[in-house]
Protein backbone atom coordinates (compact mmCIF):
# COMPACT_ATOMS: atom_id res chain seq x y z
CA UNK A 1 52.40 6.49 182.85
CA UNK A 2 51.97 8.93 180.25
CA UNK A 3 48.62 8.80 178.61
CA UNK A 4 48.63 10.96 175.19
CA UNK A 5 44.81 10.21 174.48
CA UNK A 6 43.31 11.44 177.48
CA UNK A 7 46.18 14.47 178.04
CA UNK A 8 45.15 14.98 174.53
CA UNK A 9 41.14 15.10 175.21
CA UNK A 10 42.19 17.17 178.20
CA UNK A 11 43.46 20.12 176.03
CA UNK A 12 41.04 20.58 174.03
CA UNK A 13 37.97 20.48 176.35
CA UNK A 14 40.13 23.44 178.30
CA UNK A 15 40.66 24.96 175.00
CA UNK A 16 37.24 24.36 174.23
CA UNK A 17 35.72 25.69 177.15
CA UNK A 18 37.55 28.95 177.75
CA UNK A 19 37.62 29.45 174.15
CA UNK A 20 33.42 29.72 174.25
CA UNK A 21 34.97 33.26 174.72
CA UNK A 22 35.40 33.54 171.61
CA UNK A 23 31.75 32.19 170.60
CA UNK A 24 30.09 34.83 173.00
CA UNK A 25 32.63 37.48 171.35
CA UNK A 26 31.37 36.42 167.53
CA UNK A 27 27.98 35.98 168.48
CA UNK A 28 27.35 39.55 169.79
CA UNK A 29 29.48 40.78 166.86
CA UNK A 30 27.52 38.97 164.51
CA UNK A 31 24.12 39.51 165.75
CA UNK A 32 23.51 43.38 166.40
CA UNK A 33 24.53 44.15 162.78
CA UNK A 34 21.31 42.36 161.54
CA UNK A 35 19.05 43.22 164.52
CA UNK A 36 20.06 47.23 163.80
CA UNK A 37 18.18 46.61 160.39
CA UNK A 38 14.84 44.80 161.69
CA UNK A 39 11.80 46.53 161.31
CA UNK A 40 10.82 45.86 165.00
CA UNK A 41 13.99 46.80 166.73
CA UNK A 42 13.39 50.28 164.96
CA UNK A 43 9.77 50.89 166.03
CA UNK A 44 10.49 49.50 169.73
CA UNK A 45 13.63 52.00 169.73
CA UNK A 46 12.07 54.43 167.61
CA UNK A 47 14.08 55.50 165.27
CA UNK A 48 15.01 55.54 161.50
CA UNK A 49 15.81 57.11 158.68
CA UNK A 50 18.83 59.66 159.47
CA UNK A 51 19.75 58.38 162.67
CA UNK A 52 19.93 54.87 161.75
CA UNK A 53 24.22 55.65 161.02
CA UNK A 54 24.30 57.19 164.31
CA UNK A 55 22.38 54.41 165.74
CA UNK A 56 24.82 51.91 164.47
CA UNK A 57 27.40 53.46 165.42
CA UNK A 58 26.59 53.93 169.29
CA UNK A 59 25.63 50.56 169.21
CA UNK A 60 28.64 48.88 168.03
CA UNK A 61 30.96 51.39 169.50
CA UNK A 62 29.86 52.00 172.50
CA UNK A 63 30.43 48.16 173.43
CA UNK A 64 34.13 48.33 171.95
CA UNK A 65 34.52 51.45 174.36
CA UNK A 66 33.52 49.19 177.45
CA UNK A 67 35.60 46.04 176.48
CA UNK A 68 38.81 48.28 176.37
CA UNK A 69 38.45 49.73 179.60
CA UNK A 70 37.31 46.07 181.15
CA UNK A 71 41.44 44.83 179.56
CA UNK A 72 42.77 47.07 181.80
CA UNK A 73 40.55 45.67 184.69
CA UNK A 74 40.90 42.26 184.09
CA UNK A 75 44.65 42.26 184.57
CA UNK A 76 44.95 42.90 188.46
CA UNK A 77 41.19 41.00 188.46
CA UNK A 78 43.25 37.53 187.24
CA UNK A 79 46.23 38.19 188.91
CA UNK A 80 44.31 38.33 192.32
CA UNK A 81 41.57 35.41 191.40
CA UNK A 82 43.26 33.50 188.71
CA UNK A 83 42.26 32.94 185.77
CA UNK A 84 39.14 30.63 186.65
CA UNK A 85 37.53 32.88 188.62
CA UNK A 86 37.91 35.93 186.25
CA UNK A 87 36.39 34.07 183.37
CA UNK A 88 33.47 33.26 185.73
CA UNK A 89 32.84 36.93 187.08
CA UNK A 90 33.48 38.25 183.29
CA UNK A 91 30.68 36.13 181.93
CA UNK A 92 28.18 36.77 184.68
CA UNK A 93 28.91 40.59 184.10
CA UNK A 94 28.31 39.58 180.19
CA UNK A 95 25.16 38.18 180.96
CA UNK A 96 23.80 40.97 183.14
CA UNK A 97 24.51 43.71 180.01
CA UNK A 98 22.67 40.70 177.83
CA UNK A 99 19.57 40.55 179.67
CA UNK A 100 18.86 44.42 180.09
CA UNK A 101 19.25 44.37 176.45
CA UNK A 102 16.64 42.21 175.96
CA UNK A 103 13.75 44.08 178.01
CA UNK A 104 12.38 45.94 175.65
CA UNK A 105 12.72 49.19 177.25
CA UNK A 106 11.98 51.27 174.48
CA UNK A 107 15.16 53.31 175.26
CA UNK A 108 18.03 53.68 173.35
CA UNK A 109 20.23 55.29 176.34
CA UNK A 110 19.11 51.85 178.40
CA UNK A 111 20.15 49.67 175.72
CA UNK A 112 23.49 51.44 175.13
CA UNK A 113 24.21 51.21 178.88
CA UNK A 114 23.20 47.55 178.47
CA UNK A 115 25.89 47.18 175.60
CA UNK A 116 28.64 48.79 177.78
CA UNK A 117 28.33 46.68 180.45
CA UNK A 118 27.65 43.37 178.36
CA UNK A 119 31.31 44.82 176.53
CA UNK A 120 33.01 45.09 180.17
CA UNK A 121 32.49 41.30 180.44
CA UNK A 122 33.13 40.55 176.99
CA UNK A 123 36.84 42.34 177.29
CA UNK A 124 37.43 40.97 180.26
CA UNK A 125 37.35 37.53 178.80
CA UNK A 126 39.32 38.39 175.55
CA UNK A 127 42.26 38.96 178.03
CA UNK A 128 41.85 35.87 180.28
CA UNK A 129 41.33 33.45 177.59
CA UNK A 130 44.47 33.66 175.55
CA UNK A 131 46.51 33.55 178.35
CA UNK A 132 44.95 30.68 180.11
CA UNK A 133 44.93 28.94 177.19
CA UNK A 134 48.69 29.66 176.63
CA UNK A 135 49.93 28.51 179.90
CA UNK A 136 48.23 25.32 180.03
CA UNK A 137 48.89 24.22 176.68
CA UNK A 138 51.89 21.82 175.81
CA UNK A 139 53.63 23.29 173.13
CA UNK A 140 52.78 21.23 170.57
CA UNK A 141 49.08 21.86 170.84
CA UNK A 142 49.56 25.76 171.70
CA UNK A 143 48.76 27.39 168.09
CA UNK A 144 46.20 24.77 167.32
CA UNK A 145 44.50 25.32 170.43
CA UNK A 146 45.05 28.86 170.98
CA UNK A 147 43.63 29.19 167.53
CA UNK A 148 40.20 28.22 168.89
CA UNK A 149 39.09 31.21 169.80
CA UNK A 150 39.43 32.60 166.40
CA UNK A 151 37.68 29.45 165.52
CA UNK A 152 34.75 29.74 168.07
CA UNK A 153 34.52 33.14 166.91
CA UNK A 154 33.36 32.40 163.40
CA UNK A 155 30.87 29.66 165.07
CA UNK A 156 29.57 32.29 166.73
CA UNK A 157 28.93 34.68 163.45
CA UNK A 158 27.68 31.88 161.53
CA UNK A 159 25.15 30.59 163.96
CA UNK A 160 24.10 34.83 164.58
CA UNK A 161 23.94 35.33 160.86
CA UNK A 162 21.55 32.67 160.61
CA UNK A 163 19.39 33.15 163.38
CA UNK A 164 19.02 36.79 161.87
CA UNK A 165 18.09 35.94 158.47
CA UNK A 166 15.47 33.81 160.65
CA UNK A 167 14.22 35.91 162.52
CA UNK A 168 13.67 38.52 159.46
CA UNK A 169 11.89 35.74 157.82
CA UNK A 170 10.01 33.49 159.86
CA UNK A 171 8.67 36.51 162.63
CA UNK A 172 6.47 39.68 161.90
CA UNK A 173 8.28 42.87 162.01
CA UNK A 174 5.36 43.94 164.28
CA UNK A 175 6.55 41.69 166.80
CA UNK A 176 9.08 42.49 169.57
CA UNK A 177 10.11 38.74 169.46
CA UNK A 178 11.91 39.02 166.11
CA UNK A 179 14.87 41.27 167.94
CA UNK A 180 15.20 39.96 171.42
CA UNK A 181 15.00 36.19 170.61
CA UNK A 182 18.42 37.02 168.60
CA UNK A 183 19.38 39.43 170.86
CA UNK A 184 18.05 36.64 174.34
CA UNK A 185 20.51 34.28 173.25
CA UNK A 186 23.60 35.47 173.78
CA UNK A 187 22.96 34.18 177.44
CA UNK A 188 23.65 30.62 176.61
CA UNK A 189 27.26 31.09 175.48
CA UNK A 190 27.48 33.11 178.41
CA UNK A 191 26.31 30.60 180.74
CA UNK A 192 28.26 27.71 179.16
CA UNK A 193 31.40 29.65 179.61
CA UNK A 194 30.94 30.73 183.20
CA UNK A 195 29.60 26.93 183.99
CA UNK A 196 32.52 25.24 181.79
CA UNK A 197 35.00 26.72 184.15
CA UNK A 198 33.93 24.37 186.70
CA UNK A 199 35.17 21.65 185.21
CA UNK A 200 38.66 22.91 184.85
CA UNK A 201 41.81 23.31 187.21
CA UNK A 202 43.16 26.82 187.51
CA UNK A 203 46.45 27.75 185.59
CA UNK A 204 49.73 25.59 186.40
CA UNK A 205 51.98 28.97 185.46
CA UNK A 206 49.44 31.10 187.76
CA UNK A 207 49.28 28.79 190.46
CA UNK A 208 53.20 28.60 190.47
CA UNK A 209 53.59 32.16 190.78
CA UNK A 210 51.71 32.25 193.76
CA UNK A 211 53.27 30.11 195.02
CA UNK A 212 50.47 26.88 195.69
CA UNK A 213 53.14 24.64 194.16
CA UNK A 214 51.30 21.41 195.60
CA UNK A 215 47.81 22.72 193.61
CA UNK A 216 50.24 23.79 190.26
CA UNK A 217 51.47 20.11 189.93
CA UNK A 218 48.25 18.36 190.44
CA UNK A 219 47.04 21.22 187.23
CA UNK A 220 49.71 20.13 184.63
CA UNK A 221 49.62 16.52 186.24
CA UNK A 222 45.40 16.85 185.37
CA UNK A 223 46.42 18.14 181.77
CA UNK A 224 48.80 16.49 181.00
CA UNK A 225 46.98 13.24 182.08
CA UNK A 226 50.71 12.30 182.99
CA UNK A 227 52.77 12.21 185.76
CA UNK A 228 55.97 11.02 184.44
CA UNK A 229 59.60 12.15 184.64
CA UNK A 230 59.40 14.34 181.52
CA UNK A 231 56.17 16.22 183.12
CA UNK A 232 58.33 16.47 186.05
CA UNK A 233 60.85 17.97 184.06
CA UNK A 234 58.65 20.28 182.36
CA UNK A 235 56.99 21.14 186.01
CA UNK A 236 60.61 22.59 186.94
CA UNK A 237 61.09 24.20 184.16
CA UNK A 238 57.89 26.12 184.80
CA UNK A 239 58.63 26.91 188.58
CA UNK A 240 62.40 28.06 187.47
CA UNK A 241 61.23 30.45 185.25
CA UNK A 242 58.59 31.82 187.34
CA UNK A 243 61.40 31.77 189.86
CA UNK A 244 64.03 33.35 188.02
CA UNK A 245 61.83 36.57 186.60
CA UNK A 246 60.72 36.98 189.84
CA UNK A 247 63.75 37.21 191.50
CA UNK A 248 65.41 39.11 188.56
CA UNK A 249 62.57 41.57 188.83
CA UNK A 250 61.18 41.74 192.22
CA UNK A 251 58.68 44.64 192.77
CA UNK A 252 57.14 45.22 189.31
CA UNK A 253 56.27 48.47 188.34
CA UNK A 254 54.61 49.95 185.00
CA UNK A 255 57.88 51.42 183.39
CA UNK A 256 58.98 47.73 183.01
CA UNK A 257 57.05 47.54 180.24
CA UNK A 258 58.84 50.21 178.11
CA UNK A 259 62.30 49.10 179.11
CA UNK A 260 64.37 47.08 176.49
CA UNK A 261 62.94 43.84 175.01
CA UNK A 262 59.85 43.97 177.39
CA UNK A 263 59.07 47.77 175.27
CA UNK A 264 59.66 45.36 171.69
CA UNK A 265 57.22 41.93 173.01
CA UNK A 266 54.35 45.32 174.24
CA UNK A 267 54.83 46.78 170.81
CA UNK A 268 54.48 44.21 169.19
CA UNK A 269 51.19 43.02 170.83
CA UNK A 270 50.21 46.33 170.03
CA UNK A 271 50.55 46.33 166.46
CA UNK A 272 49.56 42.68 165.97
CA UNK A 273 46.15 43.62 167.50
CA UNK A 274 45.91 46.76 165.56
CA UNK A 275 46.73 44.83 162.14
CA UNK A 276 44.05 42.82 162.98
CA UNK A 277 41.30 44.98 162.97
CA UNK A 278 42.89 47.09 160.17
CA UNK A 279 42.51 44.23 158.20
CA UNK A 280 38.53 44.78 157.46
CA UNK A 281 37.68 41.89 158.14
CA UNK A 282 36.11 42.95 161.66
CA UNK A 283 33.85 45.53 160.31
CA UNK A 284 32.46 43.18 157.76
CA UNK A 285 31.37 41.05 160.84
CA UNK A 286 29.83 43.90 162.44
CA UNK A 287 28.52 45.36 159.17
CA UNK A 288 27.86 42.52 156.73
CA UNK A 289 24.62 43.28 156.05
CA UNK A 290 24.90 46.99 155.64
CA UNK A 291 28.18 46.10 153.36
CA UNK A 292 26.74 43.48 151.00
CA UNK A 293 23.83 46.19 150.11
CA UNK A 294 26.01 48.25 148.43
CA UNK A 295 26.29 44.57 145.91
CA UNK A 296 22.97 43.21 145.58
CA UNK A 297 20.96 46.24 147.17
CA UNK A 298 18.34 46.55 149.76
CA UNK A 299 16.45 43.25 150.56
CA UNK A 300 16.57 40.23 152.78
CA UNK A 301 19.00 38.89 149.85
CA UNK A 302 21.60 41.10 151.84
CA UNK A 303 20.73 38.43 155.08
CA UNK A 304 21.26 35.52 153.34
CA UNK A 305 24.69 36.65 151.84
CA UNK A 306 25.96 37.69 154.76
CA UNK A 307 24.66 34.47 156.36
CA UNK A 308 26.89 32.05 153.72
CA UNK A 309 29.51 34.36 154.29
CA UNK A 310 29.56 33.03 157.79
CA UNK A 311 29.64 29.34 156.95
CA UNK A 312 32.50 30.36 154.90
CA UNK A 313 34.63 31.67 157.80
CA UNK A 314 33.78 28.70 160.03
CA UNK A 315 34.83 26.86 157.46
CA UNK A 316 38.28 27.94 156.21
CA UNK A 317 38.80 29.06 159.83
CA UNK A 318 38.46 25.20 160.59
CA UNK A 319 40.35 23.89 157.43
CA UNK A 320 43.06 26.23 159.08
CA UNK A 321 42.73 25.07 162.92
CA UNK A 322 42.66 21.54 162.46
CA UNK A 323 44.90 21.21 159.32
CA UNK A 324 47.87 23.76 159.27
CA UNK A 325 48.08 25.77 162.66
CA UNK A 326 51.19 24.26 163.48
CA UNK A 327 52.51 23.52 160.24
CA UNK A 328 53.20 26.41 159.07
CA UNK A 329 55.47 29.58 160.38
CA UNK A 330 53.56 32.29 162.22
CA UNK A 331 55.39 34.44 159.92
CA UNK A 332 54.10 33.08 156.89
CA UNK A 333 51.24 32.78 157.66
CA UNK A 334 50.66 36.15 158.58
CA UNK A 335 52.80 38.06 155.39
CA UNK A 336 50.78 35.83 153.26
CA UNK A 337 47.15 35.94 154.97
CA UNK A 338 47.72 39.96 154.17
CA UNK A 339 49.12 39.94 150.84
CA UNK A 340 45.99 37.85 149.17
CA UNK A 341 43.63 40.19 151.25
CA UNK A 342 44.54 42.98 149.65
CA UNK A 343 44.71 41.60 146.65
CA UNK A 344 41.09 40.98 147.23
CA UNK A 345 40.29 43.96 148.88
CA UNK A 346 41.30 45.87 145.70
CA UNK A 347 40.10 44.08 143.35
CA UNK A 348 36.82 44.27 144.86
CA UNK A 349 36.75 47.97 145.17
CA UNK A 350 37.63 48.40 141.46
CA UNK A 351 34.73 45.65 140.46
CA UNK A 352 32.08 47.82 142.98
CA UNK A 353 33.08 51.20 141.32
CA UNK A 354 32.61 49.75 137.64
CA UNK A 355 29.01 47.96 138.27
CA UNK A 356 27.60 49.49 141.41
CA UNK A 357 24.71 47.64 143.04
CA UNK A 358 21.05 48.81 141.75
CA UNK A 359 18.80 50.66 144.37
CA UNK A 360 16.94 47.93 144.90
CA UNK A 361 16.91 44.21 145.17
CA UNK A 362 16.73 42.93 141.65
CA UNK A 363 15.19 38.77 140.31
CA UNK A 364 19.04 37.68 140.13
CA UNK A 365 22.14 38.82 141.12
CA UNK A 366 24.18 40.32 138.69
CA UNK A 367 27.45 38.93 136.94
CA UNK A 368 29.64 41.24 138.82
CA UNK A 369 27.64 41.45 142.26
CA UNK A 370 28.59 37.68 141.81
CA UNK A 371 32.35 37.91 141.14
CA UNK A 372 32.44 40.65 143.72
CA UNK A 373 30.49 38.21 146.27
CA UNK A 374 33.31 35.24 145.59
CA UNK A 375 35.85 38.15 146.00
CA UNK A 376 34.83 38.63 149.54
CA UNK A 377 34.54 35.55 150.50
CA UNK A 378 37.99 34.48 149.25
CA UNK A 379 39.51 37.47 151.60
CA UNK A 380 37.83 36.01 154.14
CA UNK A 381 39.20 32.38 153.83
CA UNK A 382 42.65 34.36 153.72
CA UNK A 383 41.65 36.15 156.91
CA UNK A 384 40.64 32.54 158.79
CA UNK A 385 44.00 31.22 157.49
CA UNK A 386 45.51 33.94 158.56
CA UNK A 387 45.14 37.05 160.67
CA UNK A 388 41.82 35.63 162.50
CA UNK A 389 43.33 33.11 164.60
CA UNK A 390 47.00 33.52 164.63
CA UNK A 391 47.25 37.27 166.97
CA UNK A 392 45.59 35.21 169.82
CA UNK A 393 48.31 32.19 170.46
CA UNK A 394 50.70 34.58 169.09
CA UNK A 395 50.39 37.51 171.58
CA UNK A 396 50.00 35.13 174.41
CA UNK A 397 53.18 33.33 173.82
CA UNK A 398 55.93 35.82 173.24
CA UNK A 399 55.87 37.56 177.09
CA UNK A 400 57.63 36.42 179.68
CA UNK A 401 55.82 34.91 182.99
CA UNK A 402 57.02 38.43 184.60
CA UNK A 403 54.99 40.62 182.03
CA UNK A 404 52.47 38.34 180.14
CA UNK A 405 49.16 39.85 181.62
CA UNK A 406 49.76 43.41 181.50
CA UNK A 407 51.22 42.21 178.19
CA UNK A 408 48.44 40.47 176.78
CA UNK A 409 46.22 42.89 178.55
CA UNK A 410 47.56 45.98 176.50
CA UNK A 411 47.72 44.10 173.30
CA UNK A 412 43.95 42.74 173.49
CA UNK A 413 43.06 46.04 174.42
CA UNK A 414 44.28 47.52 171.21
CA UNK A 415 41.77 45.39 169.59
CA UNK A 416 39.52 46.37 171.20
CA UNK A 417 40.15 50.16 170.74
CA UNK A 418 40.25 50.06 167.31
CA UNK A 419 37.38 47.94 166.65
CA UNK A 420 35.68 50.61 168.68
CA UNK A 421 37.43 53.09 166.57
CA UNK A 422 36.38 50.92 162.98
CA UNK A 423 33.12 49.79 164.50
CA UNK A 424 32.10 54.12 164.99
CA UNK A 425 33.49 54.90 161.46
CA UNK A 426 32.61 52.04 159.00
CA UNK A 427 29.01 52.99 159.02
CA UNK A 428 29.56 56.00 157.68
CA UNK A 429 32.75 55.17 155.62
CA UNK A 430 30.16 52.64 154.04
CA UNK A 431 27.89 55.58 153.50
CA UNK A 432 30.53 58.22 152.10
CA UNK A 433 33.08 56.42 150.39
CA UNK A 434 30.82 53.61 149.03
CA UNK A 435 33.44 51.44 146.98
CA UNK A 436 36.24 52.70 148.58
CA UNK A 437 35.79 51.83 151.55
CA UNK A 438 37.08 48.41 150.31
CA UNK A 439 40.75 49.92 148.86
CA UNK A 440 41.70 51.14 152.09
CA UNK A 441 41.16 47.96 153.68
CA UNK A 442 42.80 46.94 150.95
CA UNK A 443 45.98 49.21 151.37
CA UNK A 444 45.91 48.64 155.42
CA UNK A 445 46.57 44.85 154.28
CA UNK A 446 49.02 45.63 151.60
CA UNK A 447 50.96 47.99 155.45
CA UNK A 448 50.10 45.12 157.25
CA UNK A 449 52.34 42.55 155.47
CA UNK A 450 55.72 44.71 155.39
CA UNK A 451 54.97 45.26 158.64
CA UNK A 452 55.07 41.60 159.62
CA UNK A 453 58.14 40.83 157.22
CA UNK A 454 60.53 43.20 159.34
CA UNK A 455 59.18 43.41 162.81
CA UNK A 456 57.63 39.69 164.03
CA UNK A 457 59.49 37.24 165.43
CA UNK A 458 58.65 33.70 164.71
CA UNK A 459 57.60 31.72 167.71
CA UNK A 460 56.26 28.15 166.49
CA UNK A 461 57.33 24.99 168.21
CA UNK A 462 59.10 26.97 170.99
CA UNK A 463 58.18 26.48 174.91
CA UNK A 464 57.35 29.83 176.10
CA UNK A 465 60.39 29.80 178.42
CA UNK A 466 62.32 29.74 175.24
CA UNK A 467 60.88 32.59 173.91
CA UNK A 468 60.82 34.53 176.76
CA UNK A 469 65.17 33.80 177.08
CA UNK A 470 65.39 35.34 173.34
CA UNK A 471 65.89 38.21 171.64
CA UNK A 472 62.67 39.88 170.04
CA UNK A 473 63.47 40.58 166.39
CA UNK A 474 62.61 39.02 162.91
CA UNK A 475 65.40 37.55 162.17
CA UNK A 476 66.88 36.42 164.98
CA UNK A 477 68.54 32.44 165.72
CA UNK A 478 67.57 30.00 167.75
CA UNK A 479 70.56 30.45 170.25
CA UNK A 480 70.24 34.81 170.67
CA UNK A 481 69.39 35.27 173.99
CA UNK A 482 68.73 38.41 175.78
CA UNK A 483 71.81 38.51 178.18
């Protein structure tokens, strides 16, 4: 008896759970761009003036730096302990790197440690969630759902934004408690995540492939709250595929991955990753604060902006999840997101360059600072319809069973390396290049979406066995599979 209610629920309290990965992620992304600019964090640390770019920098980057290595770690990790298990040891690693942060230890080197390690958990669980989310999802659901990380994400930047602003305003700067409350919490998402998983089964794909067939059908029978002839069906269609890759390719090694269409799907992971964070749109999280100074100068004006720019991504990120995910084409979706964003993106820089931001927070914002405010914002609504949620179901849907967690592992790792790379430079592009720091995001979009128009392949409302039968290419039909 097929129950679509409860097999319904089912999905998205997985998707829910696992995607708290995302939360942690936007949290800790959100929250040490405001708590670099409190008055206590910088007398505890002690430092200022010149080294505060530096500062930023390490502290950002140096994160980035441990979350790519950890992608290459959690691939054999989840292939030994499934996917379960690896979410549970990445967030306890997480939480270790949290907590040293928040002794105030008065050293920087301590606290940069502690953001390495916290980043080794946090990119460990960028590369387990997609994929877990991808094999247990039924098709239909798989962009919505998968799109919940992206989603979670911008919870978690709203809710960081906010509590910084608070922080700044409600708590003396002379106080050590105005940084490490902010700083404290990113323990609960932590926790939730590594707790969550205990209320989950482990993969059905992962389970099949290691052959606990007995375990994999009581999974998809538990998500699927159905144990009908079609889940049946779709439970030997699973096994044959993991069958058939396995036995095509017994023995994997490494140069698999740059042979034929397996070299196309880890390209394009690659790029989709790298568009992402080329986009801007990550550094802004990072660097809100420090970006909306150079609009309505110094001042806690520059929290509160940043903080409704939050709410604005959880919002159109939302309007997005729950409205068009899997109504529209990945592929339009994506040539479009990037098109209005740098449309945005250039505009913007043109409007900063004309009336630049006075010195120091003014009465009222300015006419321009205003337009240039609504500017922003509307590139980031484009970016949560668009190239914020999408690359996660996306890159976790278009490898086969054979390759799909080096695969994902390689892609999430690229975003990871260059928000490491944009997370060390836009501190000081800010401080250099001013306005145009906003045209080249602007032309990296503008790349971005002839990029997508001859390279993606469109993947919505296929089963993953599908896609992993087919030729990689933009164009290609329904019926061109790789022979």
């Amino acid at each position: 008896m097929k129950d679509l209610t409860l097999g319904k629920i089912r999905a998205y309290w997985l998707g829910s759970v696992v995607c708290f990965g995302g939360f942690l992620f936007g949290y800790d992304s959100g929250i040490v761009g405001g708590v670099l600019t409190l008055a206590s964090f910088q007398a505890d640390y002690r430092y200022g003036g010149g080294s505060g770019t530096r500062t930023n920098s390490l502290s950002v980057g140096l994160q980035q730096l441990g979350a790519f290595v950890a992608c290459f770690l959690a691939w054999p990790l989840t292939d030994k302990l499934g996917r379960k298990k690896a979410l549970m040891l990445s967030a306890s690693v997480f939480t270790i790197g949290a907590i040293i942060q928040t002794v105030n230890t008065h050293s920087l080197t301590a606290f940069y440690i502690a953001r390495v390690i916290a980043g080794l958990g946090l990119g460990a669980a960028t590369v387990v969630v997609p994929m877990f989310n991808s094999e247990m999802m039924p098709k239909e659901l798989r962009g919505q759902v998968g799109s919940f990380f992206q989603w979670f994400y911008t919870f978690g930047i709203f809710v960081s934004y906010f509590v910084d602003y608070g922080v700044a305003r409600g708590i003396s700067t002379h106080r050590s408690a105005q940084w490490q409350i902010p700083v404290g919490l990113q323990i609960v998402p932590a926790a939730f995540l590594g707790f969550g998983m205990l209320t989950l089964p482990e993969s059905t794909r992962w389970l099949t492939k290691k052959g606990r067939h007995d375990e994999a059908w009581e999974s998809l029978r538990w998500i699927r709250a159905d144990s009908s002839q079609a889940t049946i069906e779709e439970m030997e269609e699973i096994r044959l595929g993991v069958e058939m890759e396995a036995i095509a390719t017994e023995g994997f090694q490494f140069k698999e991955l740059l042979q034929g269409e397996n070299f196309k799907r880890v390209l394009a992971a690659f790029a989709v990753f790298t568009a992402q964070q080329a986009t801007g749109a990550t550094a802004f999280a990072y660097f809100g604060p420090q970006y909306f100074k150079l609009i309505v100068g110094s001042g806690d004006r520059s929290l509160l902006v940043t903080a409704i720019f939050g709410a604005v991504k959880v919002v159109a990120c939302g309007i997005f999840v729950l409205g068009f995910s899997e109504r529209l084409s990945r592929r339009q979706v994506l040539i479009g997101g990037a098109l209005f964003m740098s449309a945005c993106q250039i505009t913007t820089a043109a409007v900063v360059k004309s009336f630049p931001a006075p010195a120091e927070q003014q009465a009222t914002v300015s006419p321009p600072a205003i337009a240039t405010i609504a500017l922003i914002y509307l590139f980031v609504v484009a970016y949560n319809f668009s190239w914020g949620p999408m690359p996660w179901p996306y890159v976790s849907e278009i490898f086969p069973a054979r390759i799909r967690e080096p695969g994902v592992a390689i892609g999430v790792a690229s975003q990871w390396l260059w928000n490491f790379v944009f997370s060390l430079t836009t501190p000081y592009m800010i401080a250099s290049l001013g306005w145009g720091t906003f045209l080249v995001w602007g032309i990296f979009d503008l790349v971005i979406a002839f990029f997508t128009f001859f390279l993606l392949k469109e993947t919505r409302g296929l089963s993953l066995e599908h896609i992993a039968k087919s030729r990689f290419r933009a164009h290609s039909s329904s019926d061109d599979s790789v022979k």
